[in-house]
Protein backbone atom coordinates (compact mmCIF):
# COMPACT_ATOMS: atom_id res chain seq x y z
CA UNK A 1 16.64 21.58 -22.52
CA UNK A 2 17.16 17.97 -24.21
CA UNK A 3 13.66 17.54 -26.79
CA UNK A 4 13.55 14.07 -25.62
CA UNK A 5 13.16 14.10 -22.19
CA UNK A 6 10.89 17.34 -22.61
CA UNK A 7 8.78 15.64 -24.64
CA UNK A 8 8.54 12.47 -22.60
CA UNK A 9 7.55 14.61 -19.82
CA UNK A 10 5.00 17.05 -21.63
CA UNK A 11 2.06 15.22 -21.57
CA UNK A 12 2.14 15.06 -17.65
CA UNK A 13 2.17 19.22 -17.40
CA UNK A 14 -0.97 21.21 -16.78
CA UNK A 15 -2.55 23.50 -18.29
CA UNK A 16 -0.38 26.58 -17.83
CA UNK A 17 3.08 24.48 -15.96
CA UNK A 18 6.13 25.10 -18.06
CA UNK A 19 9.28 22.59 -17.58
CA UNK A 20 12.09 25.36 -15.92
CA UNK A 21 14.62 22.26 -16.29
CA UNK A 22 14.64 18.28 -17.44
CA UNK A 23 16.91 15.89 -16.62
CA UNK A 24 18.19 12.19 -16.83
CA UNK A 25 20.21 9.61 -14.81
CA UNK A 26 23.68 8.96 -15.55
CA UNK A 27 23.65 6.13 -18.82
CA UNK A 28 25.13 2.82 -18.53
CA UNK A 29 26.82 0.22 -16.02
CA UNK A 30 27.64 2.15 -13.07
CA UNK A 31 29.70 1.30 -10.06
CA UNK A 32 27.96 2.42 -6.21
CA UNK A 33 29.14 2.79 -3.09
CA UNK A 34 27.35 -0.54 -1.90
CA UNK A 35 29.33 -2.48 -4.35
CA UNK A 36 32.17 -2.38 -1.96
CA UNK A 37 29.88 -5.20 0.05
CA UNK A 38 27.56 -6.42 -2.96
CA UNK A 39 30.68 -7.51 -5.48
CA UNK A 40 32.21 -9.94 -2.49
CA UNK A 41 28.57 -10.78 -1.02
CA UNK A 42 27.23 -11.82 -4.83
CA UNK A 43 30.84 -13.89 -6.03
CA UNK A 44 30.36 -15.79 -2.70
CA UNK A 45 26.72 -16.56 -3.21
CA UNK A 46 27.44 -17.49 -6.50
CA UNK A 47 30.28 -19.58 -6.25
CA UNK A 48 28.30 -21.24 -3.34
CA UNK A 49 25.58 -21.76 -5.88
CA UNK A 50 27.56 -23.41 -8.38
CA UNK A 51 29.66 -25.99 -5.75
CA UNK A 52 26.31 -26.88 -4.22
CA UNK A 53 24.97 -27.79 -7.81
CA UNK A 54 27.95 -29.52 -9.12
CA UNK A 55 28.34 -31.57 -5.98
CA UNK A 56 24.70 -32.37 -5.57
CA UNK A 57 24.68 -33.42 -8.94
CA UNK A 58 26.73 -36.34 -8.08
CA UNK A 59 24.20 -37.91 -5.45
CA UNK A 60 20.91 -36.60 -6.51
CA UNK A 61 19.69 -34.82 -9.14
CA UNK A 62 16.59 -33.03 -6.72
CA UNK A 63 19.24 -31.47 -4.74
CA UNK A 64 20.91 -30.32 -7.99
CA UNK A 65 17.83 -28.80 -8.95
CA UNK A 66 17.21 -27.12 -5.44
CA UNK A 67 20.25 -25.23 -6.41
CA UNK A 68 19.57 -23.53 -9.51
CA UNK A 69 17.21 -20.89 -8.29
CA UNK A 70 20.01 -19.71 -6.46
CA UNK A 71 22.68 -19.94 -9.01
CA UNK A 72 20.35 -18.11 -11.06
CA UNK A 73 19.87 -15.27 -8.32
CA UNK A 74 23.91 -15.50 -7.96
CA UNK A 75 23.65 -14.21 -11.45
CA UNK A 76 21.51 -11.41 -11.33
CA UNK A 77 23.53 -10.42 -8.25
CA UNK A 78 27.06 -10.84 -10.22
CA UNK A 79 25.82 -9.43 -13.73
CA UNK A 80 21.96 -8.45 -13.98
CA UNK A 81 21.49 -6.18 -11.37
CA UNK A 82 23.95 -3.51 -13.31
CA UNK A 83 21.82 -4.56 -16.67
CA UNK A 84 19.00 -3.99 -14.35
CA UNK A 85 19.83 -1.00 -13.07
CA UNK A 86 21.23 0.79 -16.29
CA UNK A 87 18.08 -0.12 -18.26
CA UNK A 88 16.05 1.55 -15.29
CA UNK A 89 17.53 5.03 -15.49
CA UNK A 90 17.62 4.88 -18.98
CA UNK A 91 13.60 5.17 -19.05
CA UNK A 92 13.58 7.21 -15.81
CA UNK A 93 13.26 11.16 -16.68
CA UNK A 94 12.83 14.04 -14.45
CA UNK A 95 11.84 17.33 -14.80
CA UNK A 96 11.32 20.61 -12.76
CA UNK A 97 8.43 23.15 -13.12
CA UNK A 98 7.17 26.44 -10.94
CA UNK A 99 5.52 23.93 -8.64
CA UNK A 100 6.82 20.30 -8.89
CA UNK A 101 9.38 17.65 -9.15
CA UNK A 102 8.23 15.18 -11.86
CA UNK A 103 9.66 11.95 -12.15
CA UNK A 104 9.11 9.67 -14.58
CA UNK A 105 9.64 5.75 -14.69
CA UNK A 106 9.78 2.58 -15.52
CA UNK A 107 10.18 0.23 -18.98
CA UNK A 108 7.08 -1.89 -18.60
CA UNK A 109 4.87 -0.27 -16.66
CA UNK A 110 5.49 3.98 -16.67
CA UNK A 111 5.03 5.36 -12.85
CA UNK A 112 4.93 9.37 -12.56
CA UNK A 113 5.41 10.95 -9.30
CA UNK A 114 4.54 14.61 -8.79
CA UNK A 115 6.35 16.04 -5.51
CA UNK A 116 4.79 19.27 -4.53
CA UNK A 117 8.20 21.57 -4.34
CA UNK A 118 6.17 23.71 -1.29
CA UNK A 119 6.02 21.26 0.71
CA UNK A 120 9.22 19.03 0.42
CA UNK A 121 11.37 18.37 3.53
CA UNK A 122 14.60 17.37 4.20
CA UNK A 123 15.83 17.99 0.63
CA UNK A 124 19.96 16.80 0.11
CA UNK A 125 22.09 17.05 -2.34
CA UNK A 126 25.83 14.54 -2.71
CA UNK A 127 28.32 15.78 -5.66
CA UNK A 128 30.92 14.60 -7.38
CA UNK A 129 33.90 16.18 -8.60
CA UNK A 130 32.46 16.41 -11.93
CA UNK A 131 29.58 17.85 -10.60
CA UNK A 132 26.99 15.15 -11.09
CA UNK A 133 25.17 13.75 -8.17
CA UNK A 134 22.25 12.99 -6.73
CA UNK A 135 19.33 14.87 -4.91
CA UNK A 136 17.26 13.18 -2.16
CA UNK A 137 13.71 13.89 -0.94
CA UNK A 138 12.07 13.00 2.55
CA UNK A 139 14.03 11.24 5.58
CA UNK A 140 16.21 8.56 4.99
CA UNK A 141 16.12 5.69 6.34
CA UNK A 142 19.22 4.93 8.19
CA UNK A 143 18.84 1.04 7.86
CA UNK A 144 19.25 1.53 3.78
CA UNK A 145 22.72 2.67 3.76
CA UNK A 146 23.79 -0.58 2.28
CA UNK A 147 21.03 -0.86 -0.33
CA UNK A 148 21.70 1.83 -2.89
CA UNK A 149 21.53 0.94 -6.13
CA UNK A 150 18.73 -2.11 -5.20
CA UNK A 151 15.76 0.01 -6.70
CA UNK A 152 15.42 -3.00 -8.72
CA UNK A 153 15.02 -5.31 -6.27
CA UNK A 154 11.28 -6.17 -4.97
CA UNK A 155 10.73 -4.20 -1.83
CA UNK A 156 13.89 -1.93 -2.35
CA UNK A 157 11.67 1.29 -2.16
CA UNK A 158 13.49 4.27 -0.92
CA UNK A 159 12.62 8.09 -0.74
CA UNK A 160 12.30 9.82 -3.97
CA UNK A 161 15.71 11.23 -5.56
CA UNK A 162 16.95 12.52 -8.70
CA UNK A 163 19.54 10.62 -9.26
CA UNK A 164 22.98 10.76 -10.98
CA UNK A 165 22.32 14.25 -12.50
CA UNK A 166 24.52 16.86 -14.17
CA UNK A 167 25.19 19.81 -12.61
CA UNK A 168 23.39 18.71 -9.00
CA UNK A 169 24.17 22.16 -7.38
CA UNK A 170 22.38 24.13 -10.21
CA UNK A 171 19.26 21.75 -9.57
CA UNK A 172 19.35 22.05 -5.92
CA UNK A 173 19.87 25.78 -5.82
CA UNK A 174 16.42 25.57 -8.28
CA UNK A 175 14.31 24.05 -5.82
CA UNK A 176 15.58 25.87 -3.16
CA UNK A 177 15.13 29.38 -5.02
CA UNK A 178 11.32 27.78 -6.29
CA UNK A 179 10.43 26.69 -2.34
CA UNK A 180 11.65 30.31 -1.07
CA UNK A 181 9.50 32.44 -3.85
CA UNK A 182 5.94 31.86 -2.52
């Protein structure tokens, strides 16, 4: 088990839990499925952005200014959300004990969430090739298809998942085995 994420996750075990395995999100920029219609959707609203500001500059400068906050959301959609994103997982953890998911997150502001393994439903699992992927808790909702990898955005909240783990199979067969044994 990696000492860092075990003892990031440590203080949030009681009395007598011990971590069976710990995990982390994949690192850095990462490409998702819904960039197929984010990368085209976020040029177009930035380019957009940028005509409307360059042309309203030449009448009024109001309308110019009416068009920054949306050349400055253009941005975050071209560039920041994968900054975003990447610094997210980086301080997100997750671990596995006799009874519970743990996940830990956030930079700012550090959110736990402690998923009884008993009682979980409609537990998935996607992999890779390489054998990474990702493991999703509860119902999804079908309407969010499009919107993974918008965690970040306000109001993005979707069901709990560990996400962009190694060896996703291992993990799964883990809970599985753990919600089978009592």
């Amino acid at each position: 088990m990696d000492f860092n994420i075990t003892t990031e996750l440590q203080q949030h075990l009681e009395r007598n839990e011990k971590l069976i395995w710990v995990g982390q999100p994949k690192k850095g920029i990462v490409f998702r499925s819904a960039d197929i219609f984010l990368i085209p959707f976020s040029l177009l609203w930035c380019g957009f952005a940028f005509f409307w500001v360059i042309m309203a500059s030449k009448g009024s400068i109001f309308f110019a200014m009416f068009g920054i906050p949306f050349v400055v959301i253009g941005l975050i959609f071209v560039f920041g959300r994968f900054i975003i994103d990447a610094k997210q997982r980086d301080s997100t953890y997750y671990g596995l004990t006799e009874d519970r998911i743990i996940i830990k997150s956030g930079r700012f502001k550090k959110t736990i969430k402690s998923l009884n393994i008993r009682t979980l439903s409609d537990i998935e699992y996607n992999e890779k090739s390489d054998g990474s992927g990702t493991i999703n808790i509860g119902p999804k909702n079908p309407f969010m298809m499009w919107g993974n990898g918008m965690n970040w955005w306000p109001g993005m909240k979707f069901t709990p998942s560990l996400d962009m783990i190694q060896n996703v199979k291992e993990v799964y067969s883990k809970i599985i085995e753990i919600q089978k044994s009592k």
